[in-house]
Protein backbone atom coordinates (compact mmCIF):
# COMPACT_ATOMS: atom_id res chain seq x y z
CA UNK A 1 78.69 -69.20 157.25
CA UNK A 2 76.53 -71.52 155.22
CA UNK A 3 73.52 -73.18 156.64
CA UNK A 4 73.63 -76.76 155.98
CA UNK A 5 77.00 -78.73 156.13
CA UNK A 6 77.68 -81.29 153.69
CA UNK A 7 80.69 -84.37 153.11
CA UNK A 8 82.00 -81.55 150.34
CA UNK A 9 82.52 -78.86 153.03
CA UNK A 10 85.04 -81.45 155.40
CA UNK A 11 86.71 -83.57 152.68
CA UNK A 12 89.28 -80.90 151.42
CA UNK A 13 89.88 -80.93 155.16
CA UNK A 14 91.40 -84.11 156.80
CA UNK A 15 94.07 -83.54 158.77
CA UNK A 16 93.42 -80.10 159.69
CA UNK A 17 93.45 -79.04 163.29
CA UNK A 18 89.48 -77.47 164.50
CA UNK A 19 89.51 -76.11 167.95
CA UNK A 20 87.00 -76.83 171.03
CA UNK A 21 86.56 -73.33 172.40
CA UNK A 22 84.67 -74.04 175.43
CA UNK A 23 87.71 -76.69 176.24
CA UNK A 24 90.31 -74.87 176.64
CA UNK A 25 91.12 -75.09 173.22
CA UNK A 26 91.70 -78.48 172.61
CA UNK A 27 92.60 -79.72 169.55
CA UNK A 28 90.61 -82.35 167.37
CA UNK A 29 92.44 -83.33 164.27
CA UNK A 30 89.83 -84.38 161.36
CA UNK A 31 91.05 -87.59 160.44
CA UNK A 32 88.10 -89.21 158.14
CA UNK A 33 85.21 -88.03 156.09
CA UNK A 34 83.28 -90.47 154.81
CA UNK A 35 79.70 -91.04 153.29
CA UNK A 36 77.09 -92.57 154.68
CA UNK A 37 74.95 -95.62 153.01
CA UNK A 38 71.06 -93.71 152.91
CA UNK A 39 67.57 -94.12 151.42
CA UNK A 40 66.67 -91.08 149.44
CA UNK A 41 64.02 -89.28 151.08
CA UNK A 42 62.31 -86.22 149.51
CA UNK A 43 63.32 -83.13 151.35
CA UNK A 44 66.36 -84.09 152.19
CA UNK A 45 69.08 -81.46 152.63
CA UNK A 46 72.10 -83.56 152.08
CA UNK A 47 73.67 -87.16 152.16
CA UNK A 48 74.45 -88.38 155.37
CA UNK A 49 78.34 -88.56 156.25
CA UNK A 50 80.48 -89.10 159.43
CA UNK A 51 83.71 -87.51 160.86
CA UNK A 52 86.47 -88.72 162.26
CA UNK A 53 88.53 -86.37 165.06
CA UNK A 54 92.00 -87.29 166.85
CA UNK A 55 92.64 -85.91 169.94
CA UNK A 56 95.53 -86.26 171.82
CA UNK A 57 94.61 -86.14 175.08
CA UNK A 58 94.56 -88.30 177.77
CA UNK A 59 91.28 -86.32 179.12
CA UNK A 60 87.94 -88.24 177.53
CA UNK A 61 85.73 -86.21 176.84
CA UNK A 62 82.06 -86.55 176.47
CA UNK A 63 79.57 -86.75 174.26
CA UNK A 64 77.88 -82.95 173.71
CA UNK A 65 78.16 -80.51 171.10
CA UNK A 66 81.76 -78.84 170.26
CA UNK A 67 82.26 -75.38 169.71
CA UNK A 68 84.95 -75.43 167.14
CA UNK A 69 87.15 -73.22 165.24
CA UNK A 70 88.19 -73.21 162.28
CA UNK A 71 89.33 -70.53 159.80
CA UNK A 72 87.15 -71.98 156.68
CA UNK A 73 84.16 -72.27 158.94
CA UNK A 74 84.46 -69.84 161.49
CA UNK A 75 82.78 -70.89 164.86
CA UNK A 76 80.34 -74.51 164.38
CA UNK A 77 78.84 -76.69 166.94
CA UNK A 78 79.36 -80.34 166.01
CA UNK A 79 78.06 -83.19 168.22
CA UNK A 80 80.83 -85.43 168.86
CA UNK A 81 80.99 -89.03 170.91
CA UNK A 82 84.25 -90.52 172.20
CA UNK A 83 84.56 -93.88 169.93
CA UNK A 84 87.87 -94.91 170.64
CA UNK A 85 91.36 -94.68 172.27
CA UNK A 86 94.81 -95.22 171.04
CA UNK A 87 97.89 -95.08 172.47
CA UNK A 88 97.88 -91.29 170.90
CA UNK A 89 94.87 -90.32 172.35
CA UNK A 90 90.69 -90.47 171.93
CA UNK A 91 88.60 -90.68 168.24
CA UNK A 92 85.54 -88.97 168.46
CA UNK A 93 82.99 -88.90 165.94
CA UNK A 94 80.26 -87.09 164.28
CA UNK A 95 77.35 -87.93 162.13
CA UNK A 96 75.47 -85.54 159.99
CA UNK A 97 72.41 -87.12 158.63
């Protein structure tokens, strides 16, 4: 598993399904990956980006940190917060800076 995540690591991956294991696997569709405007700061380890999940149920859940699955990944904690609701479900995102 590699140490830092970056935009490159997500974006050959919208619309792929990454599973919550600790909710009973529920399913969070990536929907967007997308930079981030940033100053450039010496040490930085990467560009800021965001992620956009889908999930489809009518459960919110809250803000805390994921443990999904994925088979290019493995297992990865990602920090998500609800954003939005459609009539399909709740957008959560995440935002690696």
């Amino acid at each position: 598993m590699m140490n830092v995540l970056t935009l490159e690591h997500f974006a050959a991956r919208v619309n792929e399904t990454f599973i919550s294991l600790s909710d009973g696997n529920a399913a969070f569709v990536l929907k967007e990956v997308r930079p981030l405007p940033s100053a450039t700061l010496e040490g930085m380890l990467r560009k800021p980006f965001s992620l956009m999940f889908h999930n489809s149920s009518a459960i919110l859940f809250s803000q805390k940190i994921f443990q999904m699955q994925h088979a290019a990944f493995g297992e990865v904690g990602i920090f998500l917060v609800p954003v939005a609701r459609d009539s399909h479900g709740f957008l959560y995102q995440a935002i690696f800076n």
